[in-house]
N, C-alpha and C. Protein backbone atom coordinates (compact mmCIF):
# COMPACT_ATOMS: atom_id res chain seq x y z
N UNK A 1 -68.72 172.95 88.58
CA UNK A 1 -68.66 173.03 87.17
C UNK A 1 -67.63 172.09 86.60
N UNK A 2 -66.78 171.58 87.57
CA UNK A 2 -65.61 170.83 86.71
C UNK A 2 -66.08 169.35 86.70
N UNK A 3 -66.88 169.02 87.46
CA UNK A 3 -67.73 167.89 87.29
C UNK A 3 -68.92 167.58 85.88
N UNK A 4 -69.41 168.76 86.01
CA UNK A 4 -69.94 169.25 84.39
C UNK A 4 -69.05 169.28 83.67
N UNK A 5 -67.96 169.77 83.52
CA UNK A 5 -67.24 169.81 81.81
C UNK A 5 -66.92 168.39 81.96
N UNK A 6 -66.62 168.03 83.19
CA UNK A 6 -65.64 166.68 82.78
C UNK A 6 -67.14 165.46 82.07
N UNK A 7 -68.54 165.82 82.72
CA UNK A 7 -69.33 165.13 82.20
C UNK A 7 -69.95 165.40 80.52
N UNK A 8 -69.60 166.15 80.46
CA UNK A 8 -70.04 167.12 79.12
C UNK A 8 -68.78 166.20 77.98
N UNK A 9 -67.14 166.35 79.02
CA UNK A 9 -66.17 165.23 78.25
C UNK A 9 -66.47 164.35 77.46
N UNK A 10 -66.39 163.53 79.19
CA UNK A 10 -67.00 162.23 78.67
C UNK A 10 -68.07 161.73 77.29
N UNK A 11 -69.31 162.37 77.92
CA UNK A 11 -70.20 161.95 76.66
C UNK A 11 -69.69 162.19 75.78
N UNK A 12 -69.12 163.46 74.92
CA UNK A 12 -68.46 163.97 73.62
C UNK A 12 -67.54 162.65 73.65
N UNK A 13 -67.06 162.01 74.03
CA UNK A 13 -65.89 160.90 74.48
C UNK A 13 -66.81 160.02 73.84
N UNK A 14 -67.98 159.52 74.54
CA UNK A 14 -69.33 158.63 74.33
C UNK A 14 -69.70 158.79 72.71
N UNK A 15 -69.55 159.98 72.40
CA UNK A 15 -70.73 160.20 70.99
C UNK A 15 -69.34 159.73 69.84
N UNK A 16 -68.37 160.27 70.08
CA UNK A 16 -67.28 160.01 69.25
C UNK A 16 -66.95 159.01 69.27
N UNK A 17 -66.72 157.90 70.19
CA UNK A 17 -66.75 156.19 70.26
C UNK A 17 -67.99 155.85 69.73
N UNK A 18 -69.04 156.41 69.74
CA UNK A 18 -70.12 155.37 68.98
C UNK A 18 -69.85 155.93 67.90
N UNK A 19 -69.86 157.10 67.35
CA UNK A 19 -69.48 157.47 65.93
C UNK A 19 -68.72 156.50 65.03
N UNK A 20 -67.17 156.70 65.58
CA UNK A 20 -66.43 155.66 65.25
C UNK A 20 -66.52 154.16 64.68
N UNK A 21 -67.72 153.43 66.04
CA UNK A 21 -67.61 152.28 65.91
C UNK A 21 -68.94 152.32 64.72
N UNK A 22 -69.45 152.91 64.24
CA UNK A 22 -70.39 152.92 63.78
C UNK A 22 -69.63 153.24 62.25
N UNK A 23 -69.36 153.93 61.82
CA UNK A 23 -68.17 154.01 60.51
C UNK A 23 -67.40 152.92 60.42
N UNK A 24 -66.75 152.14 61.90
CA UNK A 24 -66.06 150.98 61.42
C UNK A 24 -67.29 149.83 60.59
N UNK A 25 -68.22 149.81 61.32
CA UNK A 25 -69.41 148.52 61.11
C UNK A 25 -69.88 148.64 60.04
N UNK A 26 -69.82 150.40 59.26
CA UNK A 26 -70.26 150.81 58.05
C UNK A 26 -69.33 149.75 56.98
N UNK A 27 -68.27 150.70 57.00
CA UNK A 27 -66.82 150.46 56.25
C UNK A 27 -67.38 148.11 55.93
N UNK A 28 -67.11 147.79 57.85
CA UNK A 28 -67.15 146.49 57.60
C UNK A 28 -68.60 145.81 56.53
N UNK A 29 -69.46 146.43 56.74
CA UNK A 29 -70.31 146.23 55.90
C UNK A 29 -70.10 146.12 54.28
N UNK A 30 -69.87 147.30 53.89
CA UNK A 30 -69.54 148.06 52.89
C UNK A 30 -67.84 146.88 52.48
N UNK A 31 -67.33 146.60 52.68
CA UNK A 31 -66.27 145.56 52.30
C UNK A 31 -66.83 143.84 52.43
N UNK A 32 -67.79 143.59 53.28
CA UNK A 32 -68.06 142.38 52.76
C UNK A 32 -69.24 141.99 51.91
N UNK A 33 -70.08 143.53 51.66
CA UNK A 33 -70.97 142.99 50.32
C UNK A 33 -69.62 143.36 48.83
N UNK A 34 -68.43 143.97 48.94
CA UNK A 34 -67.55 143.99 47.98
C UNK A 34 -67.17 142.48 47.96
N UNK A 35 -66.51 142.12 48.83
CA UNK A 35 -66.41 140.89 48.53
C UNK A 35 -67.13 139.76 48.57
N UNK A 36 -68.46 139.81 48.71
CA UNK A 36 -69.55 138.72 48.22
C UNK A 36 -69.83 138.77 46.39
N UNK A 37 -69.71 140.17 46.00
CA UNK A 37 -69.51 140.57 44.84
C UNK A 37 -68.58 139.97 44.32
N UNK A 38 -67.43 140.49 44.86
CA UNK A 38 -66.68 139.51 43.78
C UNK A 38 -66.09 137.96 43.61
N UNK A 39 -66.64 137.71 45.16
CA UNK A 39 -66.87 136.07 44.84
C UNK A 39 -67.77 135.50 43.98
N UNK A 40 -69.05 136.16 44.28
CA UNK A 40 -69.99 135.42 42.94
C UNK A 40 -69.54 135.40 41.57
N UNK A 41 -68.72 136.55 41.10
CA UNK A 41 -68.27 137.15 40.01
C UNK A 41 -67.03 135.92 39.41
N UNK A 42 -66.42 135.59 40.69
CA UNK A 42 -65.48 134.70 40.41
C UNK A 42 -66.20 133.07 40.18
N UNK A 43 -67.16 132.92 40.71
CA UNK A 43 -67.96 131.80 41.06
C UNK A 43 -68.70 131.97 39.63
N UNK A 44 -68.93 132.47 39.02
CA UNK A 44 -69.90 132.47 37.90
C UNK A 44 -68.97 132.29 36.84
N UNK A 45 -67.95 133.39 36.99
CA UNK A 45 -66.32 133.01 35.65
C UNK A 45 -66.30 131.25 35.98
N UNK A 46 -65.69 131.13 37.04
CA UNK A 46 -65.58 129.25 37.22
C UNK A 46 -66.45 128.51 36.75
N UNK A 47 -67.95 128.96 37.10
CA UNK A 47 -68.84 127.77 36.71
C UNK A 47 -69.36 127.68 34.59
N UNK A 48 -68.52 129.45 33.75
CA UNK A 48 -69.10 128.67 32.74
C UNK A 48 -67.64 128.44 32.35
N UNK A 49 -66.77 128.36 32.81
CA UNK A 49 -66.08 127.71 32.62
C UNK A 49 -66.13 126.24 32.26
N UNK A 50 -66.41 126.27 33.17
CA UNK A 50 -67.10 124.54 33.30
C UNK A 50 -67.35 123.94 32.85
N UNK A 51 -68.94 125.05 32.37
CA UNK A 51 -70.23 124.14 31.82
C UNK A 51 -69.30 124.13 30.23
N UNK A 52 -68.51 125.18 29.78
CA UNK A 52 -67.77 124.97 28.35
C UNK A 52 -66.95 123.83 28.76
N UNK A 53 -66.42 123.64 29.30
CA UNK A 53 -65.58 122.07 29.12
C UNK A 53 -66.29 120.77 29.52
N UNK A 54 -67.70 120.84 30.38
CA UNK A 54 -68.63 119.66 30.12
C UNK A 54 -69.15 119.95 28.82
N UNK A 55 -69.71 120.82 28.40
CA UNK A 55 -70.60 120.89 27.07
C UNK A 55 -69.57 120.06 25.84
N UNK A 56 -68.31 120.65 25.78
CA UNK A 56 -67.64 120.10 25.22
C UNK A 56 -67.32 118.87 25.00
N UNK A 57 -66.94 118.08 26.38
CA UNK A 57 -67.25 116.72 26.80
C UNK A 57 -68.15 116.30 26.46
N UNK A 58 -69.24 116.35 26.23
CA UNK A 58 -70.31 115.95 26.10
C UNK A 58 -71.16 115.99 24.63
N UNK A 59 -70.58 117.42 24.16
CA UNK A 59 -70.41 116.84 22.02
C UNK A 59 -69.70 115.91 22.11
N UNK A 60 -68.57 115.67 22.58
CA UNK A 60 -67.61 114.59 21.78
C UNK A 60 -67.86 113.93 21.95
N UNK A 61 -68.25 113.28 22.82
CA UNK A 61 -68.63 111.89 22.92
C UNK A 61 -70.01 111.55 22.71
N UNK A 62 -71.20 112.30 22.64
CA UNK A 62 -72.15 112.29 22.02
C UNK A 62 -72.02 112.25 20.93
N UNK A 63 -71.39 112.58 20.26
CA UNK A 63 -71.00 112.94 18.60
C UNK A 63 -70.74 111.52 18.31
N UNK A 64 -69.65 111.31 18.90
CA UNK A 64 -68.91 110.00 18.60
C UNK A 64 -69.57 108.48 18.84
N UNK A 65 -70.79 108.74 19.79
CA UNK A 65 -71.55 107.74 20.08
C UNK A 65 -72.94 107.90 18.68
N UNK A 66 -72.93 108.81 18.52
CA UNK A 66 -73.88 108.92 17.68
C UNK A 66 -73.32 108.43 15.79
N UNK A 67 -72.75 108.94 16.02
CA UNK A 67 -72.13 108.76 14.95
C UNK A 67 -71.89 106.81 14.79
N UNK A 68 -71.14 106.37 15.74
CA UNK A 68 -70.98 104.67 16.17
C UNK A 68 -72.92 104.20 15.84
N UNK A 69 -73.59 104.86 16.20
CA UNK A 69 -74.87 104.30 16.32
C UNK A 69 -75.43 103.92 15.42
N UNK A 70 -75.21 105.39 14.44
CA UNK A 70 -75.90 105.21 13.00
C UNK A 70 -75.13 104.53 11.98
N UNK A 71 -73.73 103.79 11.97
CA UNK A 71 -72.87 103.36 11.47
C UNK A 71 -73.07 101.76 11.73
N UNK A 72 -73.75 101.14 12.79
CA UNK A 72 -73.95 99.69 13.27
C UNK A 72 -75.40 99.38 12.82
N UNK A 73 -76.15 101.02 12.79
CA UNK A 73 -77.47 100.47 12.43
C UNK A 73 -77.81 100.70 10.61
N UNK A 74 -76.92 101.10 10.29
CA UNK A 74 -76.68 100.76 8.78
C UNK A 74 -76.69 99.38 8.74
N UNK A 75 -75.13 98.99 9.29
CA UNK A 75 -74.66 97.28 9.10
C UNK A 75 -75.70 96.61 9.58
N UNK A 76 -76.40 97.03 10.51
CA UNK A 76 -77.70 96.04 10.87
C UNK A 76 -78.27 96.00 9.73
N UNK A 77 -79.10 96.89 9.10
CA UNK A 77 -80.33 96.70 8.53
C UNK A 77 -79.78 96.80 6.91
N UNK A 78 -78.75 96.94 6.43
CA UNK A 78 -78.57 96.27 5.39
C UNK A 78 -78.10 94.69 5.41
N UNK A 79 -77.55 94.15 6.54
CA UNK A 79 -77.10 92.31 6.74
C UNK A 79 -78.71 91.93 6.67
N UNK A 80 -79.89 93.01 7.52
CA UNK A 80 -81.19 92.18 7.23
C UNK A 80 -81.57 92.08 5.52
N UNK A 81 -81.13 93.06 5.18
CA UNK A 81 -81.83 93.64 3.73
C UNK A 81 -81.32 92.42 2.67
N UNK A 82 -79.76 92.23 2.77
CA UNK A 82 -78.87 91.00 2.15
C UNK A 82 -79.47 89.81 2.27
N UNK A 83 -80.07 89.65 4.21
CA UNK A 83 -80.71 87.75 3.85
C UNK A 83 -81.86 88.02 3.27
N UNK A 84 -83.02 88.78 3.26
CA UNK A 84 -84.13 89.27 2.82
C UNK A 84 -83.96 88.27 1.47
N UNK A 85 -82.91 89.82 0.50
CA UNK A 85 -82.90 89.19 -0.74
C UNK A 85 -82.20 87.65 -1.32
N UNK A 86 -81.67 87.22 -0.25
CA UNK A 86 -80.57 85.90 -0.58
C UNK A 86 -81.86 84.75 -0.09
N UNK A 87 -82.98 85.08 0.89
CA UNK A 87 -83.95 83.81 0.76
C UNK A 87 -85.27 84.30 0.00
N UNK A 88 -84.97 85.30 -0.74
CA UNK A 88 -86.09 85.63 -1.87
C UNK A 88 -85.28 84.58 -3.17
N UNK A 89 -84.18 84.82 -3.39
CA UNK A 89 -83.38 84.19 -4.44
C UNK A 89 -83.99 82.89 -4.45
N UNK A 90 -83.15 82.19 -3.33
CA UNK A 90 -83.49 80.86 -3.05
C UNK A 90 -84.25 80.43 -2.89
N UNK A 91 -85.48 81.21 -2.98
CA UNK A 91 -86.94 79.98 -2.53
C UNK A 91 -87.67 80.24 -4.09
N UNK A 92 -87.16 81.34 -4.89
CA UNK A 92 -87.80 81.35 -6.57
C UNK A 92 -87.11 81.05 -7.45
N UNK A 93 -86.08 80.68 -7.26
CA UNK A 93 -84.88 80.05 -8.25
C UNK A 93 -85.14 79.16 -9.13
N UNK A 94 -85.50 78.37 -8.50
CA UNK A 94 -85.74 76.70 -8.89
C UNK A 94 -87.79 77.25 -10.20
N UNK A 95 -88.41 77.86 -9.32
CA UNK A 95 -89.42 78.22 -10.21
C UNK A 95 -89.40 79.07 -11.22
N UNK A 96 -88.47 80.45 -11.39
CA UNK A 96 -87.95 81.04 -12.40
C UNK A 96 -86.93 80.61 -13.78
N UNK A 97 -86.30 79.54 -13.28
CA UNK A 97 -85.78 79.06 -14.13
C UNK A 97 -86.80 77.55 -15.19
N UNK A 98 -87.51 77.35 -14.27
CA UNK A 98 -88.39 76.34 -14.89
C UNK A 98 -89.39 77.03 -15.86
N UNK A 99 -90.08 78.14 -15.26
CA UNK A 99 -90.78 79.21 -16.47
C UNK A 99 -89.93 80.09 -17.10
N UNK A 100 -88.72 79.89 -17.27
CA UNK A 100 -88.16 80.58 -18.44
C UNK A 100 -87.87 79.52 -18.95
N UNK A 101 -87.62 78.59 -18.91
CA UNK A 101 -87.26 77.19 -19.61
C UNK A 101 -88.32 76.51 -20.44
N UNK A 102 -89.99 76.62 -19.80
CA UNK A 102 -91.16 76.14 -20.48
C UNK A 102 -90.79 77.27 -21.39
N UNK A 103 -91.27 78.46 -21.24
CA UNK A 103 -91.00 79.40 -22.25
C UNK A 103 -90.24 79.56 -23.31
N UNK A 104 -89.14 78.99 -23.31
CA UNK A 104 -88.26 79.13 -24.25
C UNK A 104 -88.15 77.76 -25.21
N UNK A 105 -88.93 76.53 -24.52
CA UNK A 105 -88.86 75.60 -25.02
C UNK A 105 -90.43 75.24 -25.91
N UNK A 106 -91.60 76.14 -25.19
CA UNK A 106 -92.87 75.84 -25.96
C UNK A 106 -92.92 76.72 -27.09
N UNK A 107 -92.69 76.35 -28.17
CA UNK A 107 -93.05 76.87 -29.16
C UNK A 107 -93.94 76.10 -30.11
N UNK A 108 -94.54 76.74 -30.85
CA UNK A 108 -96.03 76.25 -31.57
C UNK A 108 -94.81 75.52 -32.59
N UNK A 109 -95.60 74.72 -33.36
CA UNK A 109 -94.91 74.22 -34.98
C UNK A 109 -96.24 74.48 -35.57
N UNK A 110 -97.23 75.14 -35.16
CA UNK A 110 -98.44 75.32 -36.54
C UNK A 110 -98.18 76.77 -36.82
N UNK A 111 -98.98 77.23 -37.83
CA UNK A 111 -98.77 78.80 -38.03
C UNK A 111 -100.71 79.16 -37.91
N UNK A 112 -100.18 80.10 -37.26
CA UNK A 112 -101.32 80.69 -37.08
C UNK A 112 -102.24 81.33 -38.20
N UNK A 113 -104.00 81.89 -38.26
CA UNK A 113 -104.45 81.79 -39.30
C UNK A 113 -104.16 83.37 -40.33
N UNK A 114 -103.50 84.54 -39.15
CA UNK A 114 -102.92 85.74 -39.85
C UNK A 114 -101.74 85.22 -40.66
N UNK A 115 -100.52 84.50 -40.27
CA UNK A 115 -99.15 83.90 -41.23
C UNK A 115 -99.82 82.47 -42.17
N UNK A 116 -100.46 82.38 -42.18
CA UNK A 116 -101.56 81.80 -43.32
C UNK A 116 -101.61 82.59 -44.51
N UNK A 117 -102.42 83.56 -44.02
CA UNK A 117 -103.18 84.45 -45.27
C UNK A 117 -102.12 85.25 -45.41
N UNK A 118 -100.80 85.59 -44.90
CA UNK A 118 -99.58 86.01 -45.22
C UNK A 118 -98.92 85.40 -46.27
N UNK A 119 -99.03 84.22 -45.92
CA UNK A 119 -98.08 83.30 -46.95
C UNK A 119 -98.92 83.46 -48.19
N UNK A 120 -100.28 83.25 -48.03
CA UNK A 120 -101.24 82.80 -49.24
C UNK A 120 -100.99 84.32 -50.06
N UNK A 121 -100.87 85.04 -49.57
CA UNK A 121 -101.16 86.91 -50.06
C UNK A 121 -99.09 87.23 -50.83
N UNK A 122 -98.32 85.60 -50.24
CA UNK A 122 -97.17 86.58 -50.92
C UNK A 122 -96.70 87.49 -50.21
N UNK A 123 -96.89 88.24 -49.28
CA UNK A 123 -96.24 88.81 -48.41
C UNK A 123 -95.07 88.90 -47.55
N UNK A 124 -95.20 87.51 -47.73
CA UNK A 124 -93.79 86.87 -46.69
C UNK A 124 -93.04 86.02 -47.63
């Protein structure tokens, strides 16, 4: 019989070591999905971190490029708009001033046959 209890020991010895190691493997389990948790947790704080100081980066100088863009393409297309009108000037100049000049210089010396019958009627 003392061969029996001592085997009866043992195993109880056996069941309580696997017990054990089996609560440790729990426990170890149970602590590294905690800390996968709170690495992601930390990993996600960091990354919008981030993305707020690229986003940011990335108005400003988008802003600032944009802004430069529409400011050169003004000066562009009004310097076109300026020669536009400066070789419209110059190529009707010379003909605008010649027909305001016939114009101002043709005048009739007859009277027409209404300031005729004006004059004749006393009217004028």
């Amino acid at each position: 019989m003392a061969t029996s209890s001592k085997s009866q020991e043992l195993i109880k010895q056996l069941l309580d070591a696997e017990k054990q190691a089996e609560e440790i493997i729990a426990n170890a389990k149970k602590n590294r999905l905690t800390k996968l948790r709170q690495a992601k947790e930390k990993a996600e704080e960091d990354l919008k971190v981030f993305r707020e100081e690229q986003e940011a980066k990335f108005q400003k100088e988008s802003g600032s490029r944009s802004n430069a863009d529409a400011t050169l393409e003004l000066k562009t297309s009004t310097k076109t708009e300026l020669e536009l009108v400066e070789k419209d000037y110059a190529s009707n100049k010379n003909r605008t001033v010649d027909y305001v000049a016939k114009k101002v210089l043709d005048v009739p010396v007859t009277l027409t046959e209404t300031q005729i019958r004006a004059l004749k009627m006393g009217i004028v």
